[in-house]
C-alpha atoms as a PDB file:
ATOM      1  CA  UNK A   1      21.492 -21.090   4.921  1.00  0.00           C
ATOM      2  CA  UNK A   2      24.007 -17.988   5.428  1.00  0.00           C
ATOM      3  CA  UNK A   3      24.339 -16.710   8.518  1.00  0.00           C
ATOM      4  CA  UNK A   4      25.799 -13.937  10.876  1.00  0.00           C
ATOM      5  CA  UNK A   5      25.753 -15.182  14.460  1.00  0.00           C
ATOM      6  CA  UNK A   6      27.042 -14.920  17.823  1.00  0.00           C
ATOM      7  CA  UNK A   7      28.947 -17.998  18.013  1.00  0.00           C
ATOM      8  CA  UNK A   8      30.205 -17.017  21.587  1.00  0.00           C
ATOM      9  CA  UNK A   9      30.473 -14.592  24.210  1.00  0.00           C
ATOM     10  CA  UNK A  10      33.384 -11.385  24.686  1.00  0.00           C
ATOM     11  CA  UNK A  11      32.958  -9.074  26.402  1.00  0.00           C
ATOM     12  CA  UNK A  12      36.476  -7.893  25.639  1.00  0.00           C
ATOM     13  CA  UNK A  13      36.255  -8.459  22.410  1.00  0.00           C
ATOM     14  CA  UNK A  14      32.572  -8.575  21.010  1.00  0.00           C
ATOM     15  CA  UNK A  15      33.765  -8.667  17.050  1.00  0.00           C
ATOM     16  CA  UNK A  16      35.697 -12.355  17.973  1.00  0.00           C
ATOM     17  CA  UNK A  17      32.402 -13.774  18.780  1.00  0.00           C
ATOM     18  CA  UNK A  18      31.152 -13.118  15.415  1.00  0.00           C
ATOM     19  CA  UNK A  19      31.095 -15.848  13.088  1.00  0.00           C
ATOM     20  CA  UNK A  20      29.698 -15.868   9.740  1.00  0.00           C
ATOM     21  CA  UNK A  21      28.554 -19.311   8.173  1.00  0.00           C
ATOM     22  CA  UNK A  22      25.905 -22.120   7.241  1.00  0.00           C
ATOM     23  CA  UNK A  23      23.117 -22.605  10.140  1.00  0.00           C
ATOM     24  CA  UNK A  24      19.667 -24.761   9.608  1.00  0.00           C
ATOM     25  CA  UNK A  25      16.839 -23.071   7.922  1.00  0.00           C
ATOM     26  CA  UNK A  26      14.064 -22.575  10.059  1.00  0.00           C
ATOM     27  CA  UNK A  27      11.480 -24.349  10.203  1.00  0.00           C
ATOM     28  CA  UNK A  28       7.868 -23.942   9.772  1.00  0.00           C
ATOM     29  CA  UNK A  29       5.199 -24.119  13.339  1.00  0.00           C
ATOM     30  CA  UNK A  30       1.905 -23.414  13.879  1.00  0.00           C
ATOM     31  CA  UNK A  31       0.938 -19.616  14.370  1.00  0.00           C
ATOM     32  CA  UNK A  32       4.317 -18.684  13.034  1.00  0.00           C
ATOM     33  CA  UNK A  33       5.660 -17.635   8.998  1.00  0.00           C
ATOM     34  CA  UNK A  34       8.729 -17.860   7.627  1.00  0.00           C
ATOM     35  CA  UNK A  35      10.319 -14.612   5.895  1.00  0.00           C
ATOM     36  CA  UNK A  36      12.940 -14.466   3.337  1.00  0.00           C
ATOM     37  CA  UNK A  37      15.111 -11.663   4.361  1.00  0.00           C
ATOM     38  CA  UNK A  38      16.068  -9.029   1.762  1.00  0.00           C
ATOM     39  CA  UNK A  39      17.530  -6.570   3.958  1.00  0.00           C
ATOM     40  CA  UNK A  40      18.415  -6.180   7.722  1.00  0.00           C
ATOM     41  CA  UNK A  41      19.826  -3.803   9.780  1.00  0.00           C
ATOM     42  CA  UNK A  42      22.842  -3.026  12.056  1.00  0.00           C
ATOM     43  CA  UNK A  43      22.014  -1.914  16.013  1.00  0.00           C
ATOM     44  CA  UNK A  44      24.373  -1.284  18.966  1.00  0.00           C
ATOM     45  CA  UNK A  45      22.455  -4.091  20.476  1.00  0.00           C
ATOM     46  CA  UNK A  46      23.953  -6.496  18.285  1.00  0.00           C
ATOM     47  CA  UNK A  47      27.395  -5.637  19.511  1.00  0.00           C
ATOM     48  CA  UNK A  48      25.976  -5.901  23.376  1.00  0.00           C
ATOM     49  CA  UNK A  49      24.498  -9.642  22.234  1.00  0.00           C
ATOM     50  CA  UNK A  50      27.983 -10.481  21.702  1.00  0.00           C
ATOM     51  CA  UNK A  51      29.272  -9.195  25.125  1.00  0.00           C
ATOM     52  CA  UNK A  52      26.641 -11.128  26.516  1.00  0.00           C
ATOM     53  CA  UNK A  53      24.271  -8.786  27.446  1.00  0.00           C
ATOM     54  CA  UNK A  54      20.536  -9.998  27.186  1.00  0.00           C
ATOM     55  CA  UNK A  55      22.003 -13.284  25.458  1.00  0.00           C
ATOM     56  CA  UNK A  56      23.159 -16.260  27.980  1.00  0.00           C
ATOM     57  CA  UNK A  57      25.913 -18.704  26.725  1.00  0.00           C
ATOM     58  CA  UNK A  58      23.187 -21.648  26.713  1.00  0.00           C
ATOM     59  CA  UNK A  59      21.475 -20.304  23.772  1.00  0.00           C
ATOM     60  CA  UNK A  60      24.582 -20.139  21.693  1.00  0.00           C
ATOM     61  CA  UNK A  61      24.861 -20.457  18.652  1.00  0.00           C
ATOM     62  CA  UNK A  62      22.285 -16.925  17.859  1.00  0.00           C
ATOM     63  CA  UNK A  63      21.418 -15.050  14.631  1.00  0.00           C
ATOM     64  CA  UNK A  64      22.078 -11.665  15.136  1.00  0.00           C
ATOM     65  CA  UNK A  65      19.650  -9.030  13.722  1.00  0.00           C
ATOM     66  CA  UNK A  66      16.745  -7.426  15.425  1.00  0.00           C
ATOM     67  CA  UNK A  67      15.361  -5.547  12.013  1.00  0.00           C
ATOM     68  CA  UNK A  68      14.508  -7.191   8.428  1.00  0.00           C
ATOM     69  CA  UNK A  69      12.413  -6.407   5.482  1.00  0.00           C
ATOM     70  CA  UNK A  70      11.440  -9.401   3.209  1.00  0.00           C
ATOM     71  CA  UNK A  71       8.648 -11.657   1.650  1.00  0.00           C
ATOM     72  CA  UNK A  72       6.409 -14.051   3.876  1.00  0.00           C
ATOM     73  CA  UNK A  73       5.145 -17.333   2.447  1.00  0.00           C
ATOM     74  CA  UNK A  74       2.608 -15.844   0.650  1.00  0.00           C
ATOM     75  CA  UNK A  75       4.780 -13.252  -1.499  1.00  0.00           C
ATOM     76  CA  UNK A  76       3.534 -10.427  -0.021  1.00  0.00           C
ATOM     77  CA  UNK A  77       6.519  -8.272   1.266  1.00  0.00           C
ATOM     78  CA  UNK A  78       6.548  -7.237   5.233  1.00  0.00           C
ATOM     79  CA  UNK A  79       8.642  -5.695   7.968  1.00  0.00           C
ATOM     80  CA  UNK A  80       9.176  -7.638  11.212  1.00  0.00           C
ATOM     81  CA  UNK A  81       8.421  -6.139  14.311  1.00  0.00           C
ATOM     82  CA  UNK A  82      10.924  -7.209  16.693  1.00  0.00           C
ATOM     83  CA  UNK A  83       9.466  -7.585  19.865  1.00  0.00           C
ATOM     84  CA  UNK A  84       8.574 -11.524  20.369  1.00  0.00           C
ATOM     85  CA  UNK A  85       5.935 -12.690  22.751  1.00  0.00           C
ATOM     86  CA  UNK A  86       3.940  -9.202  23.163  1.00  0.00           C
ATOM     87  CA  UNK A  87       0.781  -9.989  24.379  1.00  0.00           C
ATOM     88  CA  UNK A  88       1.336 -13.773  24.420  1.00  0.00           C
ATOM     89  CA  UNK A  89       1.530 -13.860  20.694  1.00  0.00           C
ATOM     90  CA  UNK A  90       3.142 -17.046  19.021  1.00  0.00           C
ATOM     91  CA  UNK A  91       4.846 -17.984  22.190  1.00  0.00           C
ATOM     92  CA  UNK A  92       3.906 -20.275  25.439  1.00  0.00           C
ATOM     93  CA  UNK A  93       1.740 -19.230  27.678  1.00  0.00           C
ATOM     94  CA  UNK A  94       3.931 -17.459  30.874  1.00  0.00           C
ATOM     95  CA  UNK A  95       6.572 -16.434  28.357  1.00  0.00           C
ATOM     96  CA  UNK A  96       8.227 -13.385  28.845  1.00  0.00           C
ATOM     97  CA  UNK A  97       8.352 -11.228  25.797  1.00  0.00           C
ATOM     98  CA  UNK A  98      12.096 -10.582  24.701  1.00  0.00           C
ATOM     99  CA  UNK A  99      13.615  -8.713  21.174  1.00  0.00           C
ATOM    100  CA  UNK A 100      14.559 -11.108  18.164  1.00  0.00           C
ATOM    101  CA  UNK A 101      18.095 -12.702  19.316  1.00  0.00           C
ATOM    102  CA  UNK A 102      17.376 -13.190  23.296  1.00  0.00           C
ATOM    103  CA  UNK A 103      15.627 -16.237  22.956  1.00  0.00           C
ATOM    104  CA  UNK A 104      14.453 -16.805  18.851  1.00  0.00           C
ATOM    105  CA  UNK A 105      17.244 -16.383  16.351  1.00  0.00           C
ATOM    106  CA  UNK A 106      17.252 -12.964  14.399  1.00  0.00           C
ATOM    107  CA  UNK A 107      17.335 -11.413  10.861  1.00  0.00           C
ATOM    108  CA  UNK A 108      21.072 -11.805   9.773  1.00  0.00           C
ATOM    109  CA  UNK A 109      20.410 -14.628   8.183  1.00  0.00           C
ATOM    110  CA  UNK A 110      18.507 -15.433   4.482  1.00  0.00           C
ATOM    111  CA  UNK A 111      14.952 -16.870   6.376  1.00  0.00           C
ATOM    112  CA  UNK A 112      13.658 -15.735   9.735  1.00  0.00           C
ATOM    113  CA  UNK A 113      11.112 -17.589  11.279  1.00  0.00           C
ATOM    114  CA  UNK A 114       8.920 -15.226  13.573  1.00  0.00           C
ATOM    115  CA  UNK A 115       5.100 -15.065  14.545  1.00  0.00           C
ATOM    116  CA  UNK A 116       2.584 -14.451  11.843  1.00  0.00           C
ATOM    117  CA  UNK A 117       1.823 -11.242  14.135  1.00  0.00           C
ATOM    118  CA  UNK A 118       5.005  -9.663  13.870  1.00  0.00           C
ATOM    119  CA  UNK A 119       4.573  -9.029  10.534  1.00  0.00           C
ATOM    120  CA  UNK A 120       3.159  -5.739   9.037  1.00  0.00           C
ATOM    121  CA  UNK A 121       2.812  -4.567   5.456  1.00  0.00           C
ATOM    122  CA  UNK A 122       5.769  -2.714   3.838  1.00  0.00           C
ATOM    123  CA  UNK A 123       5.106   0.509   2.566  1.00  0.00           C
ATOM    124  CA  UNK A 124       5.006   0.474  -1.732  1.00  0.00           C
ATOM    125  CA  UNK A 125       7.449   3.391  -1.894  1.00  0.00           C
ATOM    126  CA  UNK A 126       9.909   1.979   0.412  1.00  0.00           C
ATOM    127  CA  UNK A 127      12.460  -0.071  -0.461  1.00  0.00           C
ATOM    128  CA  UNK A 128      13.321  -3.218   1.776  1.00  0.00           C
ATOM    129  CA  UNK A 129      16.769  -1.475   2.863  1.00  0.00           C
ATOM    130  CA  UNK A 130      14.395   1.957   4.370  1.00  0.00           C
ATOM    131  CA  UNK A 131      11.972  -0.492   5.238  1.00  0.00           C
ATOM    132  CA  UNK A 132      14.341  -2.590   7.916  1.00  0.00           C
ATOM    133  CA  UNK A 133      15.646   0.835   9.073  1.00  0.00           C
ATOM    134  CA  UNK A 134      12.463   1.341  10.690  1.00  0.00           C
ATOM    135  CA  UNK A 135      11.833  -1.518  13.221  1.00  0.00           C
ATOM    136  CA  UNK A 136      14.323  -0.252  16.218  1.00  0.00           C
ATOM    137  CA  UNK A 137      16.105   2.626  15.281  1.00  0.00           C
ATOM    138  CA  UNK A 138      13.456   4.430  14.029  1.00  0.00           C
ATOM    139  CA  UNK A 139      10.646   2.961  16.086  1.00  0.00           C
ATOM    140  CA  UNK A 140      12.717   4.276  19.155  1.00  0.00           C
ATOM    141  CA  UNK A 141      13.574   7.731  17.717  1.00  0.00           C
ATOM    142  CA  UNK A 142       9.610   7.751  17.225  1.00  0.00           C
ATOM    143  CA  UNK A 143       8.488   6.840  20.623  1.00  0.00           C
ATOM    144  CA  UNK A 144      10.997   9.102  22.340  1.00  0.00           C
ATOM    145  CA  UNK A 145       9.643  12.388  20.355  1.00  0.00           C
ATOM    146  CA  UNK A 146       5.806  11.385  20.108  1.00  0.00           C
ATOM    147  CA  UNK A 147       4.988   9.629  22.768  1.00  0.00           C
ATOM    148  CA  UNK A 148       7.710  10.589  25.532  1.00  0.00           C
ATOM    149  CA  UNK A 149       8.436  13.772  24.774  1.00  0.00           C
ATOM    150  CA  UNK A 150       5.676  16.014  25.237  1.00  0.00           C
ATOM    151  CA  UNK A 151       6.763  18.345  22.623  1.00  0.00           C
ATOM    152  CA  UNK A 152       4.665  20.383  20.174  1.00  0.00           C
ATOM    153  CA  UNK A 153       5.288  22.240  16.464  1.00  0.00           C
ATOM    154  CA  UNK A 154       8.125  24.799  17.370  1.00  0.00           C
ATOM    155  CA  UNK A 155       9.544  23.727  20.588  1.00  0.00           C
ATOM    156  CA  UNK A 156      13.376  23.156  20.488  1.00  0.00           C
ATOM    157  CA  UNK A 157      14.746  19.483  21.040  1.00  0.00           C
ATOM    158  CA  UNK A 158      18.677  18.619  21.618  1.00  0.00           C
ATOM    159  CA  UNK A 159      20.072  15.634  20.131  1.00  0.00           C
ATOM    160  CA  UNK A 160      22.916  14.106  21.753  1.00  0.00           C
ATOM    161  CA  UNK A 161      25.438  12.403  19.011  1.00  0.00           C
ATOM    162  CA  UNK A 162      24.535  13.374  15.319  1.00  0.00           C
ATOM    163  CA  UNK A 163      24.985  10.323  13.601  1.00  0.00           C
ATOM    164  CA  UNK A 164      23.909   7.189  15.130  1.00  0.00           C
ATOM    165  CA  UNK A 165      20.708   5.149  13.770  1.00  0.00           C
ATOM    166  CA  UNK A 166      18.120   7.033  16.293  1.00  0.00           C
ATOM    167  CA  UNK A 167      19.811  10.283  16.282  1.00  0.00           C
ATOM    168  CA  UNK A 168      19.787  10.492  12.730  1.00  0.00           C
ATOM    169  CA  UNK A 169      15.882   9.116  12.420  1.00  0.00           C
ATOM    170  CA  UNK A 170      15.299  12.142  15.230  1.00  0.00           C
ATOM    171  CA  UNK A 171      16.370  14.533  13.186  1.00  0.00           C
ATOM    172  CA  UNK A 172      14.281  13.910  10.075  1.00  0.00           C
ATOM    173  CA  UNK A 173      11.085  13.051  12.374  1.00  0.00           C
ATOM    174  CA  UNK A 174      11.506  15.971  14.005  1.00  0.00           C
ATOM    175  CA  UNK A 175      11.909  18.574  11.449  1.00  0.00           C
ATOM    176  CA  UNK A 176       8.921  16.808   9.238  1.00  0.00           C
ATOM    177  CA  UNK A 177       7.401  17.458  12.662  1.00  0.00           C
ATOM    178  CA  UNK A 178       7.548  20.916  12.628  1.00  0.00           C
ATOM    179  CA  UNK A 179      10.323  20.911  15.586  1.00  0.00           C
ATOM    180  CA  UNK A 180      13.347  22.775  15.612  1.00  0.00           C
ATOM    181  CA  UNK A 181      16.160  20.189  15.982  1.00  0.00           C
ATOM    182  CA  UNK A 182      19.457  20.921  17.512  1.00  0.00           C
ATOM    183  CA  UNK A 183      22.317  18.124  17.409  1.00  0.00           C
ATOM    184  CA  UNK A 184      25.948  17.963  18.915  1.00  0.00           C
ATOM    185  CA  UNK A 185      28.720  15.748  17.595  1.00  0.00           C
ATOM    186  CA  UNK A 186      32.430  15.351  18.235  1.00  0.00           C
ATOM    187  CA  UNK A 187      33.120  14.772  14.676  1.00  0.00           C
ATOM    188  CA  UNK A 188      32.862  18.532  12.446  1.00  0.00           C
ATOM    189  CA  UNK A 189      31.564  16.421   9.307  1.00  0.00           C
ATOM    190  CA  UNK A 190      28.878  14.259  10.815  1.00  0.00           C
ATOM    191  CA  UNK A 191      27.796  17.726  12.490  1.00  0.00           C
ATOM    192  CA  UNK A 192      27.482  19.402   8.797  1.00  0.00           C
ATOM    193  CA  UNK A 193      25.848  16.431   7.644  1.00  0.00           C
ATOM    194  CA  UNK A 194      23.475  16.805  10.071  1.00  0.00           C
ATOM    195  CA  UNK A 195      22.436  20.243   8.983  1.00  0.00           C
ATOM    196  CA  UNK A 196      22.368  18.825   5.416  1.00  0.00           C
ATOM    197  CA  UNK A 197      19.614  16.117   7.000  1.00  0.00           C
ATOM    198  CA  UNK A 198      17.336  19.009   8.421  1.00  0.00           C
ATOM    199  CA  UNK A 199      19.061  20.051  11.495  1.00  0.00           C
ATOM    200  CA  UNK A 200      18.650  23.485  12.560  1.00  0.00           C
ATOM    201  CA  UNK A 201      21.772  23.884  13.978  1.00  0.00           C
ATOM    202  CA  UNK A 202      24.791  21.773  15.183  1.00  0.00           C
ATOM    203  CA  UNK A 203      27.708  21.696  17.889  1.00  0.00           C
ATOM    204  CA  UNK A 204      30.297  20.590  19.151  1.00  0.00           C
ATOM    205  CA  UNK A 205      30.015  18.061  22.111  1.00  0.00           C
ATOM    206  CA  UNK A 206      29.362  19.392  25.188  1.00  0.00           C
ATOM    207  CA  UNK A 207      29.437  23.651  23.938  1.00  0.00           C
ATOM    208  CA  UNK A 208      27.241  25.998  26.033  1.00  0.00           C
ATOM    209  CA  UNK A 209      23.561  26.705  23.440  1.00  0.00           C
ATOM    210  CA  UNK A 210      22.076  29.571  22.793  1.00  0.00           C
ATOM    211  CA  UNK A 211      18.997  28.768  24.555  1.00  0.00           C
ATOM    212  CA  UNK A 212      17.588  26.082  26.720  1.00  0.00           C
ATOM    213  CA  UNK A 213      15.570  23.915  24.993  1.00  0.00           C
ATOM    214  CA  UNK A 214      12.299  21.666  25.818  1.00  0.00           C
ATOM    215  CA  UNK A 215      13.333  18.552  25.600  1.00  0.00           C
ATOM    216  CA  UNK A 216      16.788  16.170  24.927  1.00  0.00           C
ATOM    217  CA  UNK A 217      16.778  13.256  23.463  1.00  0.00           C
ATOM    218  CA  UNK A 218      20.058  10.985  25.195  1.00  0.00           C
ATOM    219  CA  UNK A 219      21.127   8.019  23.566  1.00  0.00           C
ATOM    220  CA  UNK A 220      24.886   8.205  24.680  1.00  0.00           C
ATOM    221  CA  UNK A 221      24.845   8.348  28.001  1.00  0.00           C
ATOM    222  CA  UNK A 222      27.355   9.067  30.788  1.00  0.00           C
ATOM    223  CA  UNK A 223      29.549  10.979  28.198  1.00  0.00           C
ATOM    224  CA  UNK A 224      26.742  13.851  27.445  1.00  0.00           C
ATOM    225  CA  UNK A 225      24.458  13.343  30.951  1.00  0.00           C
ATOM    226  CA  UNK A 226      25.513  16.400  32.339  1.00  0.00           C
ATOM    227  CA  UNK A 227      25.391  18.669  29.480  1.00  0.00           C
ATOM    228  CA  UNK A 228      21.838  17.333  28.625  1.00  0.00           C
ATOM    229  CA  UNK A 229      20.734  18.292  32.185  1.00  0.00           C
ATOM    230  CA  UNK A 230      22.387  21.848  32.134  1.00  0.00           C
ATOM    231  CA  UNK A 231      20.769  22.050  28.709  1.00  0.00           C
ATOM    232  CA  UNK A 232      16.845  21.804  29.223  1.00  0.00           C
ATOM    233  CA  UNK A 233      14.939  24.507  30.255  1.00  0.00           C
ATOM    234  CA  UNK A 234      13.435  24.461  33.805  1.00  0.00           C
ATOM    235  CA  UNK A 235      10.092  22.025  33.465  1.00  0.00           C
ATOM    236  CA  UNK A 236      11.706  20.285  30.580  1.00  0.00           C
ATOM    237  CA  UNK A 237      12.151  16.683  29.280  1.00  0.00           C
ATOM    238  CA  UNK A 238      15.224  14.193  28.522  1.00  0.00           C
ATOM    239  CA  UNK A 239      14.492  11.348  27.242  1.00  0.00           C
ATOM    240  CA  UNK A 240      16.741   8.423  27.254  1.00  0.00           C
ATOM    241  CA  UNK A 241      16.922   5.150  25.292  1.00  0.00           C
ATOM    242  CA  UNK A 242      20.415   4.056  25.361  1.00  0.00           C
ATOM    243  CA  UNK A 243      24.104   4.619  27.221  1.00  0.00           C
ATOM    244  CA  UNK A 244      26.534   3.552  24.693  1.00  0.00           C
ATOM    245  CA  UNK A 245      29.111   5.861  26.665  1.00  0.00           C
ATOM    246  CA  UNK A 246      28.262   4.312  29.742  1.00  0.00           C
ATOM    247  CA  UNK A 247      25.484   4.210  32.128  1.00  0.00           C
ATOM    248  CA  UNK A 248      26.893   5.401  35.327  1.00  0.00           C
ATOM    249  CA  UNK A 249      27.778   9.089  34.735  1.00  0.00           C
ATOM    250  CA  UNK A 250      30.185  10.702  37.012  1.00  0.00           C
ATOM    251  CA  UNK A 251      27.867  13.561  37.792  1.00  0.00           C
ATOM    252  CA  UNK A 252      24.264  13.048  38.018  1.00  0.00           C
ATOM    253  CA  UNK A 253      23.283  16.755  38.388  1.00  0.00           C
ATOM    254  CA  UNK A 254      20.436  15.614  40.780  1.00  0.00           C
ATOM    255  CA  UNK A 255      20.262  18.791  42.719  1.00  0.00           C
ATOM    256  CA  UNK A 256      19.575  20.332  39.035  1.00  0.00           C
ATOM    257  CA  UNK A 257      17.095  17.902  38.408  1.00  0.00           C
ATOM    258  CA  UNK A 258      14.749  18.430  41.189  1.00  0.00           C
ATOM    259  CA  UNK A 259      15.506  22.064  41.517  1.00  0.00           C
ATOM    260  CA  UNK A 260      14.128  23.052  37.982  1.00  0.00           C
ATOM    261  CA  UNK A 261      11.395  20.139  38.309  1.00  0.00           C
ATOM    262  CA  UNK A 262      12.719  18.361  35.034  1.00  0.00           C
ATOM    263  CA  UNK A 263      11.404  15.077  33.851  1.00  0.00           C
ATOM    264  CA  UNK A 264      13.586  12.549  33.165  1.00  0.00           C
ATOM    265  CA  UNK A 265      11.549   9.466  31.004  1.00  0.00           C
ATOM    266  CA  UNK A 266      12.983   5.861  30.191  1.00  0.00           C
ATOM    267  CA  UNK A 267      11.806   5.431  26.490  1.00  0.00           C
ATOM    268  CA  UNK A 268      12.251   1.671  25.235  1.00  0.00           C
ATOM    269  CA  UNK A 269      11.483   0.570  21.623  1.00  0.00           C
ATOM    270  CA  UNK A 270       8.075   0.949  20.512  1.00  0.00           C
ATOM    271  CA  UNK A 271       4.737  -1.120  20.328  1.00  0.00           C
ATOM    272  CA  UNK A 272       3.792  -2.910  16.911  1.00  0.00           C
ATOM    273  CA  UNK A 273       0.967   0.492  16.851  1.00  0.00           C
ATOM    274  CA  UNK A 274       3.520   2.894  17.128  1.00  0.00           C
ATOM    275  CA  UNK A 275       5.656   0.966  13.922  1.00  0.00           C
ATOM    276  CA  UNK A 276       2.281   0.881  12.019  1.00  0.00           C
ATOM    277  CA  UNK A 277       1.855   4.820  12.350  1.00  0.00           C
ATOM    278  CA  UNK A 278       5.824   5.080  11.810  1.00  0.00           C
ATOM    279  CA  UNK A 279       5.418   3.117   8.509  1.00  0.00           C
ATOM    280  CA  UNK A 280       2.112   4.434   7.395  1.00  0.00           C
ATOM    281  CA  UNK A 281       3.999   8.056   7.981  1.00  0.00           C
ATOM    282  CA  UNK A 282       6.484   6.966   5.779  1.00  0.00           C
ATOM    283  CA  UNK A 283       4.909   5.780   2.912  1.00  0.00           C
ATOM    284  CA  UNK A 284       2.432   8.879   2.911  1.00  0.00           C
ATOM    285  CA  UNK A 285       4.495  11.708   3.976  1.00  0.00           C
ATOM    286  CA  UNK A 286       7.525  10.928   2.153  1.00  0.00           C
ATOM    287  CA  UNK A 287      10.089  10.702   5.018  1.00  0.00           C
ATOM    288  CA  UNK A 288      12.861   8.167   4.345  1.00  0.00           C
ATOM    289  CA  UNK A 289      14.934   6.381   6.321  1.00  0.00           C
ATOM    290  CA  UNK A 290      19.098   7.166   5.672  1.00  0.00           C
ATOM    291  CA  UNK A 291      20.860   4.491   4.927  1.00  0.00           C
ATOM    292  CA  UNK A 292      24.954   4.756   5.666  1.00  0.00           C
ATOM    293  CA  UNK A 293      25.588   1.604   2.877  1.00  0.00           C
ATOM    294  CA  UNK A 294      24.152  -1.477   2.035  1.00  0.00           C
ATOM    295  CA  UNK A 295      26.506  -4.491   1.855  1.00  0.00           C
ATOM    296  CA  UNK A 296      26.187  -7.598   1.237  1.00  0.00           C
ATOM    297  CA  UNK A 297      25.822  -9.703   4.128  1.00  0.00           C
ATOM    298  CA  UNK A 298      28.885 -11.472   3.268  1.00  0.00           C
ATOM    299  CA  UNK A 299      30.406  -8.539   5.061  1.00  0.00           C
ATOM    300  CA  UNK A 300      28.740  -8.383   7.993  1.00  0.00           C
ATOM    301  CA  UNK A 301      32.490  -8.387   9.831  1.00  0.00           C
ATOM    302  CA  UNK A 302      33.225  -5.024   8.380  1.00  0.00           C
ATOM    303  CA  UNK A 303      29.694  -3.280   9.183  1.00  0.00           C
ATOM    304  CA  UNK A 304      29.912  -4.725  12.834  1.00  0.00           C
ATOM    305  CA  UNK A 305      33.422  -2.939  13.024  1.00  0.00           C
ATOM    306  CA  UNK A 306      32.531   0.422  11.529  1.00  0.00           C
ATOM    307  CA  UNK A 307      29.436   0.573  13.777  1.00  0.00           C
ATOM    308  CA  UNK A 308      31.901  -0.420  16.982  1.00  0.00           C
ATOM    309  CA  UNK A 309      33.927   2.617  16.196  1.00  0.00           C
ATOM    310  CA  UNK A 310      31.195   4.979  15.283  1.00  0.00           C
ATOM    311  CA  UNK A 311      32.122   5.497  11.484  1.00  0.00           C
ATOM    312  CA  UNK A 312      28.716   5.380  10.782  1.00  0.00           C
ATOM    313  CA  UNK A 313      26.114   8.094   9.649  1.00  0.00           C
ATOM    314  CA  UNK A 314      22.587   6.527   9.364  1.00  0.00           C
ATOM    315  CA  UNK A 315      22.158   2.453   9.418  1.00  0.00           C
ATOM    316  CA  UNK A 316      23.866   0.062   8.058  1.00  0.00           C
ATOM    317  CA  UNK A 317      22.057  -2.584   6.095  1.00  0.00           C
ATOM    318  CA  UNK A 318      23.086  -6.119   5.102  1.00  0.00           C
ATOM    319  CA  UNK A 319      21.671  -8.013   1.977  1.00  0.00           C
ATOM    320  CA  UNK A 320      21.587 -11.901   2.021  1.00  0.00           C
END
């Protein structure tokens, strides 16, 4: 079967470990199903797989791909959730529970074999490209603003970088729940798109606000640290999934942080509950994932590229 996998490890130069090719289709086990993968999604922690990070050299070659949206055996059409081994599910006892490329091959591919509990029921109204949207971008955008947060209808919430895969799913979770969502962006048109998404307002990186707001949600890291701390009101919440800038900033505004008693949460992924409430949201309240493009997964080089240099708005999807 087609393929898009790490066939080694750069740190250098992540996009040389890609390969695209023929690999063997998986094959059936006990406990487990085998999906045929209409659509998949891009994630920054594809490009760290290829650095290395999370993916040792002994478990070359890997399919790439954490999200996917496709038919089981049985023809009934499901989204994966990502997160392997959770709660000893499919996998040997004593098994640490890892995402979809760490140890079991992922969703790049045109079959995925995964555990028969990963799988939940795609939404009618969504097509499979939303649908694989919704598995790690969206799952963490979710768990960052419902569960980590501590926000309520009407408090303000910064969004650091205004068009990435969880930024964007903030924005449109947020305003459908009855937040008021601030972004910042270096680039003026992803900022305006933004707006055009449900933003209430948009900035440049790193400008003073016009008020402090409850809560940030940081996915870049040591680029935007210190504005998101000078940015929450005193008591308030960032909450931080990701450090594609970097993860050591050069100023950790520590006196700040104890000084105006702010809360500063690690928010990772989501549990299989949280995707079921994300996707039953979705199909009943109308909220959509955005999609950047859908290619063909024949491209895969180009959509790991463009999300490498940020040219993205929304996720990227690849179609076997």
């Amino acid at each position: 079967m087609f393929a898009a996998y790490a066939a080694r490890i750069d740190a250098d130069d992540p996009l040389s470990a890609l390969e695209l090719g023929e690999l063997p289709e998986p094959e059936p086990r006990p406990g487990w199903s085998v999906v045929t993968v209409k659509a998949a999604t891009l994630n920054h922690h594809d490009l760290w797989s290829l650095r290395g990070v999370g993916l040792p050299a002994e478990r070359l070659p890997m399919i790439l791909g954490c999200d996917a949206a496709g038919i089981d055996e049985h023809g009934n059409e499901v989204v994966v959730y990502p997160v392997v081994g959770w709660h000893g599910q499919g996998v040997p006892p004593g098994e640490a529970r890892s995402i979809l490329t760490e140890r079991y091959h992922g969703t790049f591919a045109q079959k995925l074999a995964v555990p028969t509990w990963n799988l939940l029921p795609k939404p009618a109204g969504l097509s499979f490209a939303e649908a694989a949207c919704l598995p790690t971008a969206w799952l963490t955008a979710y768990r960052m603003l419902f569960s980590n947060a501590g926000v309520r209808p009407g408090d303000t919430v910064l969004v650091q970088g205004a068009g990435g895969g969880v930024a964007t799913a903030l924005i449109v979770l947020g305003r459908a729940a009855g937040l008021r969502m601030w972004v910042t962006g270096r680039d003026e048109e992803k900022r305006a798109r933004a707006i055009g998404l449900g933003a209430d307002a948009a900035f440049e990186s790193g400008a003073r606000l016009p008020d402090r707001v409850d809560a940030v949600m940081e996915t870049v890291g040591a680029a935007t640290w210190s504005h998101s701390v000078k940015s929450l009101r005193p008591g308030g919440t960032i909450v931080i999934s990701g450090a594609t800038s970097g993860s050591s900033p050069s100023n950790a505004e520590l006196t700040r942080i104890f000084y105006h008693e702010l809360k500063v949460v690690g928010s990772t992924m989501g549990t299989k509950e949280e995707l079921a409430a994300l996707l039953a949201l979705c199909g009943h309240a109308g909220v959509r994932p955005l999609l950047d493009s859908v290619l063909p997964l024949t491209e895969a080089r180009e959509a790991f590229g463009r999300l490498a240099k940020g040219d993205v708005f929304g996720k990227i999807a690849l179609e076997p």
